[in-house]
Protein backbone atom coordinates (compact mmCIF):
# COMPACT_ATOMS: atom_id res chain seq x y z
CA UNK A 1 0.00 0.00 0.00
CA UNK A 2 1.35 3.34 -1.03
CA UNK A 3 1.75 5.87 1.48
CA UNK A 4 -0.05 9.66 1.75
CA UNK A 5 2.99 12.13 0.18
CA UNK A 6 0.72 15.22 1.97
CA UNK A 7 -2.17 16.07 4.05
CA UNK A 8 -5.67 16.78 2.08
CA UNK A 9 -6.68 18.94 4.77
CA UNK A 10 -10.90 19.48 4.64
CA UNK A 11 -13.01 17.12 1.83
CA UNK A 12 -15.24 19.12 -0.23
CA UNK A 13 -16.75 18.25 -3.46
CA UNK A 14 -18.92 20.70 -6.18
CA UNK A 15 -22.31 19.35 -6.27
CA UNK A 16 -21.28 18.32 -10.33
CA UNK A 17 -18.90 16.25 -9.11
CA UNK A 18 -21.18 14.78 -6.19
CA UNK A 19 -23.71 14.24 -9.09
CA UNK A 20 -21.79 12.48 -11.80
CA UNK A 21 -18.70 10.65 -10.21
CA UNK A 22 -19.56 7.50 -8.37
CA UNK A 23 -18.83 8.01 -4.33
CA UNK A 24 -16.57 4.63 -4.86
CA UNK A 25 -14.66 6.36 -7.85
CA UNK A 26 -14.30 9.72 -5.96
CA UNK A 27 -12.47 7.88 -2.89
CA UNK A 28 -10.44 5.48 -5.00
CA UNK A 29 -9.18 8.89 -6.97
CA UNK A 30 -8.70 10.67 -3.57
CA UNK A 31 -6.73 7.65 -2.49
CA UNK A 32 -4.20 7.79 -5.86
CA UNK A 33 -4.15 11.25 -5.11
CA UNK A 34 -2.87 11.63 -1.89
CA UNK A 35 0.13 8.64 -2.73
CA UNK A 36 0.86 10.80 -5.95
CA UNK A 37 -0.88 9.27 -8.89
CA UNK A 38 -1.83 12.43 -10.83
CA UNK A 39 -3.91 10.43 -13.15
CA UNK A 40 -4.40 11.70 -16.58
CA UNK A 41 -2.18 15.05 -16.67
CA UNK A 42 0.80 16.13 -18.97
CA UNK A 43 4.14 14.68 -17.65
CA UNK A 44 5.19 18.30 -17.06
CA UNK A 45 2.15 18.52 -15.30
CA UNK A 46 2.91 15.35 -13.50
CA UNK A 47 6.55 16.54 -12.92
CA UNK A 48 4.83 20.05 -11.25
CA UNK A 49 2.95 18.34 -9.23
CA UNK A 50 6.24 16.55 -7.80
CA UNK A 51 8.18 19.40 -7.27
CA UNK A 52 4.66 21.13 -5.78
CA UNK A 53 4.73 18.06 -2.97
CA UNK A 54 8.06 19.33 -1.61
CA UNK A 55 7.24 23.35 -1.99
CA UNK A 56 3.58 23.20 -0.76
CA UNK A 57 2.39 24.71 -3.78
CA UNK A 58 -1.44 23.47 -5.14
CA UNK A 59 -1.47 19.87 -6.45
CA UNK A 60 -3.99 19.29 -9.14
CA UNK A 61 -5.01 15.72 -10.44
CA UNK A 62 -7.33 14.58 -13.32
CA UNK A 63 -9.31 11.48 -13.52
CA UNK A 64 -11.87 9.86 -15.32
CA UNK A 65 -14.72 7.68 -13.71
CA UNK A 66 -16.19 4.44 -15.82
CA UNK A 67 -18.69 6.61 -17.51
CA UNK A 68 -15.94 9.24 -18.77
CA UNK A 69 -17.32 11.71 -16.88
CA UNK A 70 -13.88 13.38 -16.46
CA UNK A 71 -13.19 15.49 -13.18
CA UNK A 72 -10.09 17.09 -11.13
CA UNK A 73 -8.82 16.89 -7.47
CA UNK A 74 -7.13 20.03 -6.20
CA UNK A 75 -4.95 20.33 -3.10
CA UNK A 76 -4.62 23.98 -1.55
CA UNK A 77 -0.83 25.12 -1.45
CA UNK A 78 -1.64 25.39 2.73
CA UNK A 79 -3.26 22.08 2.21
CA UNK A 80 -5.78 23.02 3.94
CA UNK A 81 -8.23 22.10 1.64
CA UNK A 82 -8.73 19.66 -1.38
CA UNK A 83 -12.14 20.07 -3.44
CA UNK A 84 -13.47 17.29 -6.32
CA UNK A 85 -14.90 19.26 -8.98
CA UNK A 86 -15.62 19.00 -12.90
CA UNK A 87 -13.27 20.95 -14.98
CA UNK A 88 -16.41 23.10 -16.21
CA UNK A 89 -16.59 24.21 -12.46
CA UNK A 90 -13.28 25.80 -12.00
């Protein structure tokens, strides 16, 4: 089992995402998340998102659930939060 490379501080979610990614999806993306999977992003993206770990800058993930109903996960720099949203709700 991989282990959490930062905290995710509070859950939300937009009430898209609530209404079009499966709750067993949503936590399975949260976990890759959190253990740095990035999911479908750029390798720069991916390589951001390494260096972002280390410098507490915002994290941002993309995933897609079974139905292709794409959506993101974003970390706060202060990781104090992390919201599930669609990328139309940004």
């Amino acid at each position: 089992m991989a282990t959490a490379k930062f905290r995710l501080g509070r859950l939300v979610s937009t009430r898209g995402a609530l209404d079009r990614v499966p709750n067993g999806e949503m936590l399975r993306a949260l976990g890759r998340h959190v253990t740095g999977d990035w999911g479908n992003v750029s390798s720069e993206d991916a390589e951001a998102n390494n260096a972002a770990v280390g410098e507490r800058a915002r994290l941002l993930s993309s995933y897609m659930t079974g139905e292709g109903v794409r959506f993101w996960i974003i970390t706060e720099a202060d990781r104090s939060l992390t919201t599930v949203l669609l990328p139309e709700e940004y």
